[in-house]
N, C-alpha and C. Protein backbone atom coordinates (compact mmCIF):
# COMPACT_ATOMS: atom_id res chain seq x y z
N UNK A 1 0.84 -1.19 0.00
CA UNK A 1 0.00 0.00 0.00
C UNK A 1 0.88 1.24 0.00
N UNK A 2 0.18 2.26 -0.75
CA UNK A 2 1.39 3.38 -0.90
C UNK A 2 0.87 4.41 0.64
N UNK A 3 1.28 5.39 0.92
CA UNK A 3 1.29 6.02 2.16
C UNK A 3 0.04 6.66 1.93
N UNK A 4 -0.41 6.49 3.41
CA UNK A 4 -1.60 6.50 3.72
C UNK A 4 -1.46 7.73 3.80
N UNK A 5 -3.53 8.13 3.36
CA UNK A 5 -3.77 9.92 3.28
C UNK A 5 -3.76 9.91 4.46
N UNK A 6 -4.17 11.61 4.70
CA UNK A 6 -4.56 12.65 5.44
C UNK A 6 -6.12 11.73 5.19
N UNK A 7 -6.64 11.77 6.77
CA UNK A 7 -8.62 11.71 6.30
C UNK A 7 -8.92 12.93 7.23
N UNK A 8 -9.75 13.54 6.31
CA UNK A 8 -10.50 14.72 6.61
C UNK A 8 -11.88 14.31 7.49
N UNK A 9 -12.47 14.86 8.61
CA UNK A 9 -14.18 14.82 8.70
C UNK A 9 -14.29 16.20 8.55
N UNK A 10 -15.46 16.63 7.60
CA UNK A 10 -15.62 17.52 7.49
C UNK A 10 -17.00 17.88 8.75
N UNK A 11 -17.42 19.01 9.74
CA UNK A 11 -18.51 18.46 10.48
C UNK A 11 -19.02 19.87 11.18
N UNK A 12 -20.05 20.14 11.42
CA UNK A 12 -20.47 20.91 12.16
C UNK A 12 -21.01 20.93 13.77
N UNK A 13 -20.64 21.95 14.91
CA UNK A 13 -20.58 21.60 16.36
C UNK A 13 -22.37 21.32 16.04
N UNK A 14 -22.32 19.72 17.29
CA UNK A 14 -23.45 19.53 17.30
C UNK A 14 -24.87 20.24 18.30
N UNK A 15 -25.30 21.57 17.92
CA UNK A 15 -26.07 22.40 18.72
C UNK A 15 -27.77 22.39 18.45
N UNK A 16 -28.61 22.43 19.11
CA UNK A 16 -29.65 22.37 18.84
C UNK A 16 -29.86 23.56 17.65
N UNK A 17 -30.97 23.48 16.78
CA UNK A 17 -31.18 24.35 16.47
C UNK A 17 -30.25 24.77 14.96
N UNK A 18 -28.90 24.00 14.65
CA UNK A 18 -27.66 24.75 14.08
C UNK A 18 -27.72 22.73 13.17
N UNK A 19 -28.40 21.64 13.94
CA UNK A 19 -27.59 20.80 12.80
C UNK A 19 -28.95 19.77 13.05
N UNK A 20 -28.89 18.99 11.58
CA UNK A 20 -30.18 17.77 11.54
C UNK A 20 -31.64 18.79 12.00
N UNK A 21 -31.93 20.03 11.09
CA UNK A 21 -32.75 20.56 11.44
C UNK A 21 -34.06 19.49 10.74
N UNK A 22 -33.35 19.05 9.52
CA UNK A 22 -34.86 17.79 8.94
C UNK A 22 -35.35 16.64 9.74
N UNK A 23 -34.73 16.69 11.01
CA UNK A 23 -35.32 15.73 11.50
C UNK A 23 -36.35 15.93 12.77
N UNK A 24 -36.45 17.72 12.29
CA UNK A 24 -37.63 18.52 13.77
C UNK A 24 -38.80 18.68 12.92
N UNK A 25 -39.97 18.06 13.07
CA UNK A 25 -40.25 16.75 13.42
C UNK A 25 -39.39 15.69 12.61
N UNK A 26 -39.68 14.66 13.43
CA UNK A 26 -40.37 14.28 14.82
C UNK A 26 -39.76 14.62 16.28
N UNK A 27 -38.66 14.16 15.80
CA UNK A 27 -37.54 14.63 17.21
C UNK A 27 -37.27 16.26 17.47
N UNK A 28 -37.40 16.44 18.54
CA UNK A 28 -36.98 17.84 19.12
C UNK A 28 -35.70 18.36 19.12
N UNK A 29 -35.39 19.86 18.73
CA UNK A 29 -34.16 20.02 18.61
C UNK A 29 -32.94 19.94 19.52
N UNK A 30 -33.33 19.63 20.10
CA UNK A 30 -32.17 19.09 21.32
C UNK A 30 -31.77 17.51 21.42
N UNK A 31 -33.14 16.74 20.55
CA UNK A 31 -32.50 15.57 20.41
C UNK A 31 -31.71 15.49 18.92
N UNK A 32 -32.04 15.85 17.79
CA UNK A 32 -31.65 16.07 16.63
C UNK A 32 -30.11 16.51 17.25
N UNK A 33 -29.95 17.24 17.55
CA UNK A 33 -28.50 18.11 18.16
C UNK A 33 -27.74 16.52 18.88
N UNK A 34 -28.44 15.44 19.83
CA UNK A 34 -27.81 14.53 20.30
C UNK A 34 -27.64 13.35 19.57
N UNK A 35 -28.34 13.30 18.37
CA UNK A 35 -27.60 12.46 16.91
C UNK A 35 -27.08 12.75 16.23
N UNK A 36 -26.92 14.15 16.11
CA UNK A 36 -25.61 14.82 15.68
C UNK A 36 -24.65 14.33 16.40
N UNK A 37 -24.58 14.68 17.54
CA UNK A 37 -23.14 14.53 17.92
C UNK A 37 -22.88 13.01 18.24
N UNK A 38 -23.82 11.73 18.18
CA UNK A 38 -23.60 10.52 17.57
C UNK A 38 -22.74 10.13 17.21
N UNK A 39 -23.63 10.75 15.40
CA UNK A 39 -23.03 10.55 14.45
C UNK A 39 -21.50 10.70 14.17
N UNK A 40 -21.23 12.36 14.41
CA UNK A 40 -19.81 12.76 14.03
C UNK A 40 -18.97 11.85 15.70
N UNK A 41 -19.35 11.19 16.18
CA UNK A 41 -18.53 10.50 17.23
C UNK A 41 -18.41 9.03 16.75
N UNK A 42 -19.20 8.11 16.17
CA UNK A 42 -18.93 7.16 15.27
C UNK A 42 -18.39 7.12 14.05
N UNK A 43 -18.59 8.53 13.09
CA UNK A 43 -17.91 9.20 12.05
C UNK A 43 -16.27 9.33 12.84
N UNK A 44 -16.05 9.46 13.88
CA UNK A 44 -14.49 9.60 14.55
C UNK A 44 -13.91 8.50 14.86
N UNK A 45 -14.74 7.91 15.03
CA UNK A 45 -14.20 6.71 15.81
C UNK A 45 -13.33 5.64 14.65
N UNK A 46 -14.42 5.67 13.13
CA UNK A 46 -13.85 5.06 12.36
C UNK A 46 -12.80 5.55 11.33
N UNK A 47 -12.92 6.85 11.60
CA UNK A 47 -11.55 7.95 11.35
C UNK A 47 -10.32 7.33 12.03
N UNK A 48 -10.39 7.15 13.20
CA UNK A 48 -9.28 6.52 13.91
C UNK A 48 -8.71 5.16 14.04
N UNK A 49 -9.88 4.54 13.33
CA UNK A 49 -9.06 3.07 13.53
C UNK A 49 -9.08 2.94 12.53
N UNK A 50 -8.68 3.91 10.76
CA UNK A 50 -8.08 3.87 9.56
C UNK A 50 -6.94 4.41 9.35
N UNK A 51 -5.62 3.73 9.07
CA UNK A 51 -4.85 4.29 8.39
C UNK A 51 -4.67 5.63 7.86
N UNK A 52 -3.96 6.19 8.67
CA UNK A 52 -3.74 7.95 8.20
C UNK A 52 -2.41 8.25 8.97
N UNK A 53 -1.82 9.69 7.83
CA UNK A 53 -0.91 10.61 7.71
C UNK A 53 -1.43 11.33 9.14
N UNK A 54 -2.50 12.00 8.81
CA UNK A 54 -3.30 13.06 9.60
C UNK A 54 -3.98 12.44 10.04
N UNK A 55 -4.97 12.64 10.95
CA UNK A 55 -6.47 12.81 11.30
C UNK A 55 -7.17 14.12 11.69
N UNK A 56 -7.98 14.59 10.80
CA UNK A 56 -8.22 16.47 10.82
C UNK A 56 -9.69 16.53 10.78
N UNK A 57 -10.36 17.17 12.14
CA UNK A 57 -11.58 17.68 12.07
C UNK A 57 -11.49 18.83 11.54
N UNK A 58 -11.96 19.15 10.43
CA UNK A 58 -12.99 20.61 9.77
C UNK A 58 -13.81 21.18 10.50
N UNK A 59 -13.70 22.23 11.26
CA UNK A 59 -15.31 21.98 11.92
C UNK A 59 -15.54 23.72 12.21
N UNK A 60 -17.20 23.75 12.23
CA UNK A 60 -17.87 24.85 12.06
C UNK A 60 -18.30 24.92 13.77
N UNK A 61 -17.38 25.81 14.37
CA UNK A 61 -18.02 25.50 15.89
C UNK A 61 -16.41 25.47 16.45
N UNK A 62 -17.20 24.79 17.80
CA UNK A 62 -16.33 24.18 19.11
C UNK A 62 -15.67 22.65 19.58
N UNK A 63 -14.88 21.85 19.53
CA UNK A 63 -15.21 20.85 20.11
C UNK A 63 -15.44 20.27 21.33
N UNK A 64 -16.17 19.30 21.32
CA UNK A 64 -16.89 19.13 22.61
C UNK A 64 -15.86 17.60 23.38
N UNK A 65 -16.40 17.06 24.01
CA UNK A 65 -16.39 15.69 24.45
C UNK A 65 -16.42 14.51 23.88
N UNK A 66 -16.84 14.69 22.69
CA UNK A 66 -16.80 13.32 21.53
C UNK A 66 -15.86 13.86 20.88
N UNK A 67 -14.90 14.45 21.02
CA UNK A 67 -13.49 14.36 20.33
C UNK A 67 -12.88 13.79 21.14
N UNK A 68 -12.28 12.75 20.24
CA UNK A 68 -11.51 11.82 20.72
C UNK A 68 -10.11 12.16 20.51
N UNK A 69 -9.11 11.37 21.33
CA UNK A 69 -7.71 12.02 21.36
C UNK A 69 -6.88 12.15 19.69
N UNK A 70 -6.10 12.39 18.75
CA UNK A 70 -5.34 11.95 17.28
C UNK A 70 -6.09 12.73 16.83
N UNK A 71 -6.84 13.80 16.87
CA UNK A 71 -7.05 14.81 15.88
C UNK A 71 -6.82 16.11 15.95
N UNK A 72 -6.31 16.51 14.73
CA UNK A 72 -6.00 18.49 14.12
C UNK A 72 -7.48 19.19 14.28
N UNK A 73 -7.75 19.72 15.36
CA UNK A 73 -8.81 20.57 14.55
C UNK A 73 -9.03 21.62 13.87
N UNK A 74 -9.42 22.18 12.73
CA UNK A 74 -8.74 23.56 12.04
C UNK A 74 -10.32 24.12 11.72
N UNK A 75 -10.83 25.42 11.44
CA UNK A 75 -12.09 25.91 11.39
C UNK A 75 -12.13 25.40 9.52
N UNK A 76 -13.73 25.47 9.81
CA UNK A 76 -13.60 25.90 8.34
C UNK A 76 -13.73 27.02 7.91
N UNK A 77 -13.17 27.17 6.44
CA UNK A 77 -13.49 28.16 5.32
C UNK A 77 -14.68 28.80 5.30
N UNK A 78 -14.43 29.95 4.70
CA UNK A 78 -16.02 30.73 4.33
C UNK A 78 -16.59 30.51 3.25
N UNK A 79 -18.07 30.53 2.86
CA UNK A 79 -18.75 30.47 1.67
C UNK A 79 -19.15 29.43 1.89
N UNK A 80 -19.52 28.89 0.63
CA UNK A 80 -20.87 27.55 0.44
C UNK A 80 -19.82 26.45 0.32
N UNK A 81 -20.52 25.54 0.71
CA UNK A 81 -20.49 24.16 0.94
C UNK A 81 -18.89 23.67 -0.29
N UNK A 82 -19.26 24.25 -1.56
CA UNK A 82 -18.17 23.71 -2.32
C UNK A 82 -17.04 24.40 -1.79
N UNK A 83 -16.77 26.23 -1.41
CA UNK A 83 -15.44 26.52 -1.24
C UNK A 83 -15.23 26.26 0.31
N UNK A 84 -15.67 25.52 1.47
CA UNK A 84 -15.77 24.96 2.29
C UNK A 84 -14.58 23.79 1.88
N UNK A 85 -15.22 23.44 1.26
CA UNK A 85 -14.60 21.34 1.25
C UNK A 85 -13.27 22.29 0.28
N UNK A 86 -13.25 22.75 -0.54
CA UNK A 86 -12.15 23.38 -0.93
C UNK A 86 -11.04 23.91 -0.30
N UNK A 87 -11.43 24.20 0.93
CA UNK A 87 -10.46 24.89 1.73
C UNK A 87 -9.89 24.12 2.35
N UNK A 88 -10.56 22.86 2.52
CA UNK A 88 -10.43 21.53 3.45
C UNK A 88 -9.38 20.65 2.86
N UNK A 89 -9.26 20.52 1.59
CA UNK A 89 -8.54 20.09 0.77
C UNK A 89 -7.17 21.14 1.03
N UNK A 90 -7.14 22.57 0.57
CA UNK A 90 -6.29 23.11 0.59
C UNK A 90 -5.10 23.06 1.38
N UNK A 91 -5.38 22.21 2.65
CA UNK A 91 -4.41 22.19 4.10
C UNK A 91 -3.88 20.66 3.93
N UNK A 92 -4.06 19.91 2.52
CA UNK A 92 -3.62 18.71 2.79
C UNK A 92 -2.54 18.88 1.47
N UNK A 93 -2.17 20.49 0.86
CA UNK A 93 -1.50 20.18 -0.60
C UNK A 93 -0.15 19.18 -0.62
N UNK A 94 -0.14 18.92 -1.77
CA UNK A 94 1.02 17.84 -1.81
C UNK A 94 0.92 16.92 -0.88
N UNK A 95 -0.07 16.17 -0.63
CA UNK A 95 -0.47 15.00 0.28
C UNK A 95 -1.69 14.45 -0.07
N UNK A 96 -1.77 13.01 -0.07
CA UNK A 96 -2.68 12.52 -0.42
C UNK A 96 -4.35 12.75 0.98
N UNK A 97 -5.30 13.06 0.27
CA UNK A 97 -5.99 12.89 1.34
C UNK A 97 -7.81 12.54 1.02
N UNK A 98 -8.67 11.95 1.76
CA UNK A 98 -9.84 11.30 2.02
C UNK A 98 -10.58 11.94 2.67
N UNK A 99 -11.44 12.70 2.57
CA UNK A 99 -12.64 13.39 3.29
C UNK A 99 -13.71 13.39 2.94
N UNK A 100 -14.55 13.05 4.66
CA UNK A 100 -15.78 12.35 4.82
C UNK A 100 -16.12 13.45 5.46
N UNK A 101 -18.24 13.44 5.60
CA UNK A 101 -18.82 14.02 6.30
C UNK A 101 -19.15 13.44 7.74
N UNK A 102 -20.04 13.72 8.17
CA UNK A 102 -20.98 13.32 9.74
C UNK A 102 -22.31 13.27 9.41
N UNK A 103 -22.65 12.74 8.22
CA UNK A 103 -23.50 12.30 8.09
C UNK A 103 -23.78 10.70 7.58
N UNK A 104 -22.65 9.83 7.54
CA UNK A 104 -22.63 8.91 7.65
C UNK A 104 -22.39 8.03 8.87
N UNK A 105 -22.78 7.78 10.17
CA UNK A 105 -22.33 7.22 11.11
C UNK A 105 -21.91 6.17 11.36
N UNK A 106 -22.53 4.77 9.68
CA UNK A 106 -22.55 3.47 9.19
C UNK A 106 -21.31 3.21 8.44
N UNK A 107 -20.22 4.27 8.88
CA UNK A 107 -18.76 3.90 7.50
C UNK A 107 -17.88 3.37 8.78
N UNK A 108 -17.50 2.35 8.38
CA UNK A 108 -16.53 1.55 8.81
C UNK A 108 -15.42 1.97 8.58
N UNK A 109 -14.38 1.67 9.08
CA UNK A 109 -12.64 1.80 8.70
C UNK A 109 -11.90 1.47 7.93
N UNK A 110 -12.85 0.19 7.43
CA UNK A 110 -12.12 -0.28 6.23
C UNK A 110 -12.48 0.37 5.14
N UNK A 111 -13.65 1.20 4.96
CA UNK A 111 -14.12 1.75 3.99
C UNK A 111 -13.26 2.95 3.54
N UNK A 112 -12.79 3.18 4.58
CA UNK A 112 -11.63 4.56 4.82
C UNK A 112 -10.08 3.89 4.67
N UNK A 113 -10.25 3.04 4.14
CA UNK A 113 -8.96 2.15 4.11
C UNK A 113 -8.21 2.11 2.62
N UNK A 114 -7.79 3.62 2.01
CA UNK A 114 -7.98 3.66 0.65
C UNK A 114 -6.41 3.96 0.13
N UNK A 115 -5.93 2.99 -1.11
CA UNK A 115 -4.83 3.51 -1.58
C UNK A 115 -4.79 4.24 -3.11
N UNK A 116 -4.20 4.91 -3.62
CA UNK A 116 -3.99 5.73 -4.41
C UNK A 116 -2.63 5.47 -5.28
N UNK A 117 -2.39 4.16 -5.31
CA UNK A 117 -1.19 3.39 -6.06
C UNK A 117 -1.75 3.25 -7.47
N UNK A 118 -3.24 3.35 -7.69
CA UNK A 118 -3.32 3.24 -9.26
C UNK A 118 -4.45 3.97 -8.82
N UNK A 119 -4.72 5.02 -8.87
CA UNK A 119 -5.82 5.89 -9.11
C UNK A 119 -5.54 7.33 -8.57
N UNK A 120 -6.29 8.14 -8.86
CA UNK A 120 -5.83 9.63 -8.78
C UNK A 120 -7.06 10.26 -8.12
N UNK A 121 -8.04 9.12 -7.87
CA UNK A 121 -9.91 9.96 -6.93
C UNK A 121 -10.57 8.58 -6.53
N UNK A 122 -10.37 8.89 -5.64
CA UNK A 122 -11.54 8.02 -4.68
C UNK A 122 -13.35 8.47 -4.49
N UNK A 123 -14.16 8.04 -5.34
CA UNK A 123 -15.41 8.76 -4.82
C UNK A 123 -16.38 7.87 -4.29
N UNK A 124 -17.20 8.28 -3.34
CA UNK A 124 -17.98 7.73 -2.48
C UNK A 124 -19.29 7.99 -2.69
N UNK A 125 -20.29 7.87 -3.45
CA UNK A 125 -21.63 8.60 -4.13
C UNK A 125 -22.90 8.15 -2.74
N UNK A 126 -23.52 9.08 -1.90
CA UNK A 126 -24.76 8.79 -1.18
C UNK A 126 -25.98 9.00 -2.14
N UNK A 127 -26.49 8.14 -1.60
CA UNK A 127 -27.84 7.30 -2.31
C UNK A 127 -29.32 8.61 -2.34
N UNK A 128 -28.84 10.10 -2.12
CA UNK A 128 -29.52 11.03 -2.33
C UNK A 128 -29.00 11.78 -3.19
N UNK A 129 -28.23 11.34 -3.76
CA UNK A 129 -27.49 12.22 -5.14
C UNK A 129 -26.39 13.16 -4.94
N UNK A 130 -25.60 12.77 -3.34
CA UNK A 130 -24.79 13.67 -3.16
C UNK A 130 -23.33 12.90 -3.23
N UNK A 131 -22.32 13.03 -2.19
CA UNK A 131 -21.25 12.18 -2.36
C UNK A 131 -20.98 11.92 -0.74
N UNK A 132 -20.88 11.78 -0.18
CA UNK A 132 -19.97 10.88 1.31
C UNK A 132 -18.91 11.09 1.56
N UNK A 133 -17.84 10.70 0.01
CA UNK A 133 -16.41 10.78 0.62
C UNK A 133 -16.21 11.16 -0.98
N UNK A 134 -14.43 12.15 -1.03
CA UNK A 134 -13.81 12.31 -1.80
C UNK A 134 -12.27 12.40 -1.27
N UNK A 135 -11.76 11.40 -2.11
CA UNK A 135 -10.34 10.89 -1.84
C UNK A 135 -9.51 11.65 -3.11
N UNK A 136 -8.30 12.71 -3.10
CA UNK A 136 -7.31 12.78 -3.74
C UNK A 136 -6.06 13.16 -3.61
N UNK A 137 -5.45 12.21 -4.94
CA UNK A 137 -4.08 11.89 -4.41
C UNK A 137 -3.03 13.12 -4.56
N UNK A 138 -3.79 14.17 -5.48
CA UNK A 138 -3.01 15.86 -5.55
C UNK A 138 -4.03 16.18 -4.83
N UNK A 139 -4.60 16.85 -3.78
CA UNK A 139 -5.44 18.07 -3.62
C UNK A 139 -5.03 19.61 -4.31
N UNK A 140 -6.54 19.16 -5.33
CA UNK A 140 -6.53 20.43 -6.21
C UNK A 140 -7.92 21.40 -5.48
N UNK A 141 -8.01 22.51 -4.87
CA UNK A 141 -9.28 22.79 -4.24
C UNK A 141 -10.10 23.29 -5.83
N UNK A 142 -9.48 23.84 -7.08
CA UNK A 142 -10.63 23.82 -8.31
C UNK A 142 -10.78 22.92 -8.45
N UNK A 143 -10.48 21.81 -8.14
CA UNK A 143 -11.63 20.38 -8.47
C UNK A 143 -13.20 20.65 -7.75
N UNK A 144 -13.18 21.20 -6.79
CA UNK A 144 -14.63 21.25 -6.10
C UNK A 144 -14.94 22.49 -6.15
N UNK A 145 -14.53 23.62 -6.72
CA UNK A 145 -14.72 25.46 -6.49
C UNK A 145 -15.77 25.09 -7.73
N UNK A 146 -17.76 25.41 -7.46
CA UNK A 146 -17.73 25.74 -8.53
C UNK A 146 -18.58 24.66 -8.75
N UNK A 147 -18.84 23.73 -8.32
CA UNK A 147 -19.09 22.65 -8.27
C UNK A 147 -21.30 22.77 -7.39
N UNK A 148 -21.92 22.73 -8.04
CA UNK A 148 -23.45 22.90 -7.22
C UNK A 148 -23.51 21.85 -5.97
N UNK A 149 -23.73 22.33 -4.79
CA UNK A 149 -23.69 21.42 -3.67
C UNK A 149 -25.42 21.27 -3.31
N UNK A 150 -25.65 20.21 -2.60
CA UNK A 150 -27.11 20.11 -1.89
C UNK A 150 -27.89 19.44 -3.03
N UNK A 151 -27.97 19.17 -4.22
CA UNK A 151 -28.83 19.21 -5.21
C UNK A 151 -28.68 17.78 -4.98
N UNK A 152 -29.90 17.23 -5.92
CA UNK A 152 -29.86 15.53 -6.38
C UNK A 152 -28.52 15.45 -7.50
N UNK A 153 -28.14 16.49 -8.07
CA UNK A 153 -27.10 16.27 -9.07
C UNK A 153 -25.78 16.43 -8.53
N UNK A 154 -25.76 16.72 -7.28
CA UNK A 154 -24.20 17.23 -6.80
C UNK A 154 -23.13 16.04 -7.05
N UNK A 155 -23.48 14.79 -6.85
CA UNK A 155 -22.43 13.70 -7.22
C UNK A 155 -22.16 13.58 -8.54
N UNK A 156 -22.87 13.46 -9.08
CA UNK A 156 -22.27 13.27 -10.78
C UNK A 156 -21.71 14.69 -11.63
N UNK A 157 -22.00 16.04 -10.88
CA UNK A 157 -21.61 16.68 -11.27
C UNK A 157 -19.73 16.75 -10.67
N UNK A 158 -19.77 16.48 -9.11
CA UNK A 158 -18.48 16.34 -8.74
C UNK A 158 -17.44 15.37 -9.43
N UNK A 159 -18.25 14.22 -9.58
CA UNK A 159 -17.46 13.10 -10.33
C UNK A 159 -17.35 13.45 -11.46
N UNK A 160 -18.13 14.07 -12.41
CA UNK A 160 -17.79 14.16 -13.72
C UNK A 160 -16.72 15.28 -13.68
N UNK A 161 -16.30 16.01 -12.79
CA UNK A 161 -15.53 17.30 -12.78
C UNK A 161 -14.42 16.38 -12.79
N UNK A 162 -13.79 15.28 -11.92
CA UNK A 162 -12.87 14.60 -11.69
C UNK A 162 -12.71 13.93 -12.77
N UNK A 163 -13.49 13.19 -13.94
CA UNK A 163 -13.28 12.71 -15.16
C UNK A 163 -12.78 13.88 -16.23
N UNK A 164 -13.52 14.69 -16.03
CA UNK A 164 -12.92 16.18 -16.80
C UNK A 164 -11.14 16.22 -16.96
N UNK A 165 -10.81 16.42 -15.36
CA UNK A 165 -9.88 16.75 -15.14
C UNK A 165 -8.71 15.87 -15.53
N UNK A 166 -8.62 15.02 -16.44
CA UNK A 166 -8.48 13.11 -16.73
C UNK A 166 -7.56 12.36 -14.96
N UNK A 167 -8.64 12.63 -14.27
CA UNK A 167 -8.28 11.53 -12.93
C UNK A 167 -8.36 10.39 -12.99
N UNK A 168 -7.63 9.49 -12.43
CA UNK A 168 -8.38 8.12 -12.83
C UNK A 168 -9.47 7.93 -11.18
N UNK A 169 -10.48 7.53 -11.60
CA UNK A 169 -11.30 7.22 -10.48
C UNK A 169 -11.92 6.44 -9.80
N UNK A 170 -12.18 5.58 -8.61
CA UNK A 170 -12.39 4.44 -8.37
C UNK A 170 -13.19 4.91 -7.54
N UNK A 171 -14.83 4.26 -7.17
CA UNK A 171 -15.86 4.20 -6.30
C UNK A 171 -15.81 3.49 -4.79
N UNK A 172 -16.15 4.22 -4.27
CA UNK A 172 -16.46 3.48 -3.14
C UNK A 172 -17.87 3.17 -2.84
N UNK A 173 -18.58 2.38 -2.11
CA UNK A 173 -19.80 1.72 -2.20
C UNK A 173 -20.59 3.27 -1.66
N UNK A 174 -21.86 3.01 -1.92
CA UNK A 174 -22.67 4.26 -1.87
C UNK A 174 -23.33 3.84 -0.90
N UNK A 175 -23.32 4.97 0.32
CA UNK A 175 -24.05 5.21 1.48
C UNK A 175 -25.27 5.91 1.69
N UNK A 176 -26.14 5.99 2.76
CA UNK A 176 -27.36 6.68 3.27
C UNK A 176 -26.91 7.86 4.09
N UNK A 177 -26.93 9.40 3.55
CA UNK A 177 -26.73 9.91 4.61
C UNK A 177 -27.86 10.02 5.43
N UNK A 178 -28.04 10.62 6.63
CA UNK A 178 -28.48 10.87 7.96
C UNK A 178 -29.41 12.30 7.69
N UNK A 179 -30.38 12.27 6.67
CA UNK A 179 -31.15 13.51 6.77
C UNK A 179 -32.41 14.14 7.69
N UNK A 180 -33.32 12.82 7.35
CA UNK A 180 -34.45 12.26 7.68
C UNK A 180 -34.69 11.58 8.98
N UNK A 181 -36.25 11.51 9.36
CA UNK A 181 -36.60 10.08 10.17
C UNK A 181 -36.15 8.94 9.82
N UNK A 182 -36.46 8.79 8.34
CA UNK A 182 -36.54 7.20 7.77
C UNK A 182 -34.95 7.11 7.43
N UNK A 183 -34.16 8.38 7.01
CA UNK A 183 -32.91 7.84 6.98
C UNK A 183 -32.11 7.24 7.95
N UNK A 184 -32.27 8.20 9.35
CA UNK A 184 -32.01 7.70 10.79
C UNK A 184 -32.09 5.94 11.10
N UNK A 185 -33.65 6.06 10.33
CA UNK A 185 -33.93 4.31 11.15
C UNK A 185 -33.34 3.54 10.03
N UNK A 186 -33.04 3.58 8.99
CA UNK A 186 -32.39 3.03 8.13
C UNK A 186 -30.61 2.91 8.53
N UNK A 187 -30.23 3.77 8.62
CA UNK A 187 -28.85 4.11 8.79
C UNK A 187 -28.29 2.90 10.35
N UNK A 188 -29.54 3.38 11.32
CA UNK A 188 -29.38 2.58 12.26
C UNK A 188 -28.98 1.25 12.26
N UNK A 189 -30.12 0.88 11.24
CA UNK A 189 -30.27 -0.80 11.67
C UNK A 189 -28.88 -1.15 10.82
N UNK A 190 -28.37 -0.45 9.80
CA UNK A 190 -26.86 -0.80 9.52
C UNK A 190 -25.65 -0.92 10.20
N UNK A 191 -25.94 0.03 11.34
CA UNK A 191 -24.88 0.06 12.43
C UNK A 191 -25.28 0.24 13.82
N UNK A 192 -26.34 -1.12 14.07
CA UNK A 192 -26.88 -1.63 15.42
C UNK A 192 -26.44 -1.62 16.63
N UNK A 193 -25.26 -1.58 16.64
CA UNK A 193 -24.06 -1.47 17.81
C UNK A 193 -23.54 -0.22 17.92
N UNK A 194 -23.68 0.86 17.20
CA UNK A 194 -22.90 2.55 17.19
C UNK A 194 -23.52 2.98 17.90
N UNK A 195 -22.89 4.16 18.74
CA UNK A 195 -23.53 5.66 19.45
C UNK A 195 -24.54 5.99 18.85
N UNK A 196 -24.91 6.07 17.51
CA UNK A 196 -26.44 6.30 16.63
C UNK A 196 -27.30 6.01 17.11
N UNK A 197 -27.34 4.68 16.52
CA UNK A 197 -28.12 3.85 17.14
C UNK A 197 -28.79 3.57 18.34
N UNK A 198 -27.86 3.55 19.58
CA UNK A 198 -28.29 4.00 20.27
C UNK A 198 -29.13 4.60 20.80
N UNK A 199 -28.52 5.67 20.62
CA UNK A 199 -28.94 7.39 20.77
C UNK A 199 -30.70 7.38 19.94
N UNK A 200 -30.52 7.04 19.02
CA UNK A 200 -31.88 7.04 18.20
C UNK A 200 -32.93 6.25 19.01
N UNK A 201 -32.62 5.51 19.31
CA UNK A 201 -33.47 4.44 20.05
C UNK A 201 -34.07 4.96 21.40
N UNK A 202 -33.10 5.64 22.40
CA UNK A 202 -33.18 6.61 23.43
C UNK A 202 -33.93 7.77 23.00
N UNK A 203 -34.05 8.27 21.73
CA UNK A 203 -34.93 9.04 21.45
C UNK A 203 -35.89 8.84 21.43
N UNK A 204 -36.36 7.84 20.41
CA UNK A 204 -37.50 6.98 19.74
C UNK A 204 -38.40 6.84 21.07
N UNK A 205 -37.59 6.48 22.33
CA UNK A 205 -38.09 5.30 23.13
C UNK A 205 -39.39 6.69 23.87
N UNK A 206 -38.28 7.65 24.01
CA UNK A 206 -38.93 8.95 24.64
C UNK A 206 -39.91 9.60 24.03
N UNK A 207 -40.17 9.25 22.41
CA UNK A 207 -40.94 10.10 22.24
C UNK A 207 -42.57 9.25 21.70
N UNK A 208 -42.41 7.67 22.52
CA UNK A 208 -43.35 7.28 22.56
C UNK A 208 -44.27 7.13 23.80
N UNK A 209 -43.43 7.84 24.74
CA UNK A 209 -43.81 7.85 26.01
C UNK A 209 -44.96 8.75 26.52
């Protein structure tokens, strides 16, 4: 295996009110705020038991208590979502690197377990038309400047930017992010044993009470 990236989480502090606002209803914003911070704590966890140069939280905020020990934390960038992840990229130049959101809580380590010995982009496509993860072995931040974020088209437009650019590119399996109710209980039952899960269930349990 050639030397392991930099993995990025890209993530926002988990506050009521500020993250998983699609999931008020049903859940209240203070619980939405406590699967947030779940998530990006199982999103860490499998940050850490992957192979890496770095380990670097992005983050919009403070960190709390679910930061775990082996990580950079650096703020993010200003502007939208694409010159965000752009900037995120920018701190890894001349280094290979892998960055994920906190909205996957169901990615394993091995999934993050990526080499760049014959390929030049790692992409990770979520099953709402967005992407999960983007792995590269130059960080170029005009690969993503520019790029429409949030849309059903944002993945194929990112990926096709990376074919543009002649990358060679290899997929990684396509995930559920964490938007919804039904994504929540979906996402869950994939990773039955995580802080999510959990946590969801402790919600669930409360708000049948």
């Amino acid at each position: 295996m050639s030397t392991p990236p930099d993995l990025l989480v890209i993530a926002k502090e988990p506050l009521p009110g500020r993250v998983k606002t699609r999931l008020t209803p049903p859940f209240t914003p203070q619980e939405a705020a406590e699967l947030a911070e779940a998530a990006v704590a199982d999103t860490l966890e499998a940050v850490a038991q992957a192979p890496a140069a770095r380990r670097v939280l992005v983050l919009d905020g403070a960190p709390g208590p679910w930061l775990p020990p082996g990580f950079e934390v650096v703020p993010q960038g200003a502007g939208g979502l694409d010159e965000r992840l752009a900037a995120a990229f920018a701190q890894c130049a001349g280094r290979p690197a892998l960055l994920v959101g906190m909205d996957t809580p169901q990615v394993r380590p091995e999934l993050l377990t990526v080499d760049f010995a014959d390929c030049d982009a790692w992409f990770g496509p979520a099953l709402d038309g967005g992407f999960w993860a983007l792995g590269l072995a130059d960080p170029e931040p005009a690969l993503l400047r520019g790029v429409p974020m949030s849309t059903v088209h944002t993945g194929a437009a990112q990926r096709a930017r990376l074919v543009e650019a002649g990358l060679r590119v290899r997929d990684l399996p396509p995930l559920r992010d964490v938007d919804t109710a039904d994504d929540a209980a979906a996402v869950a039952a994939e990773a039955p044993h995580g802080r999510f899960a959990a946590r969801l269930a402790r919600c669930t349990a409360g708000a049948d009470r």
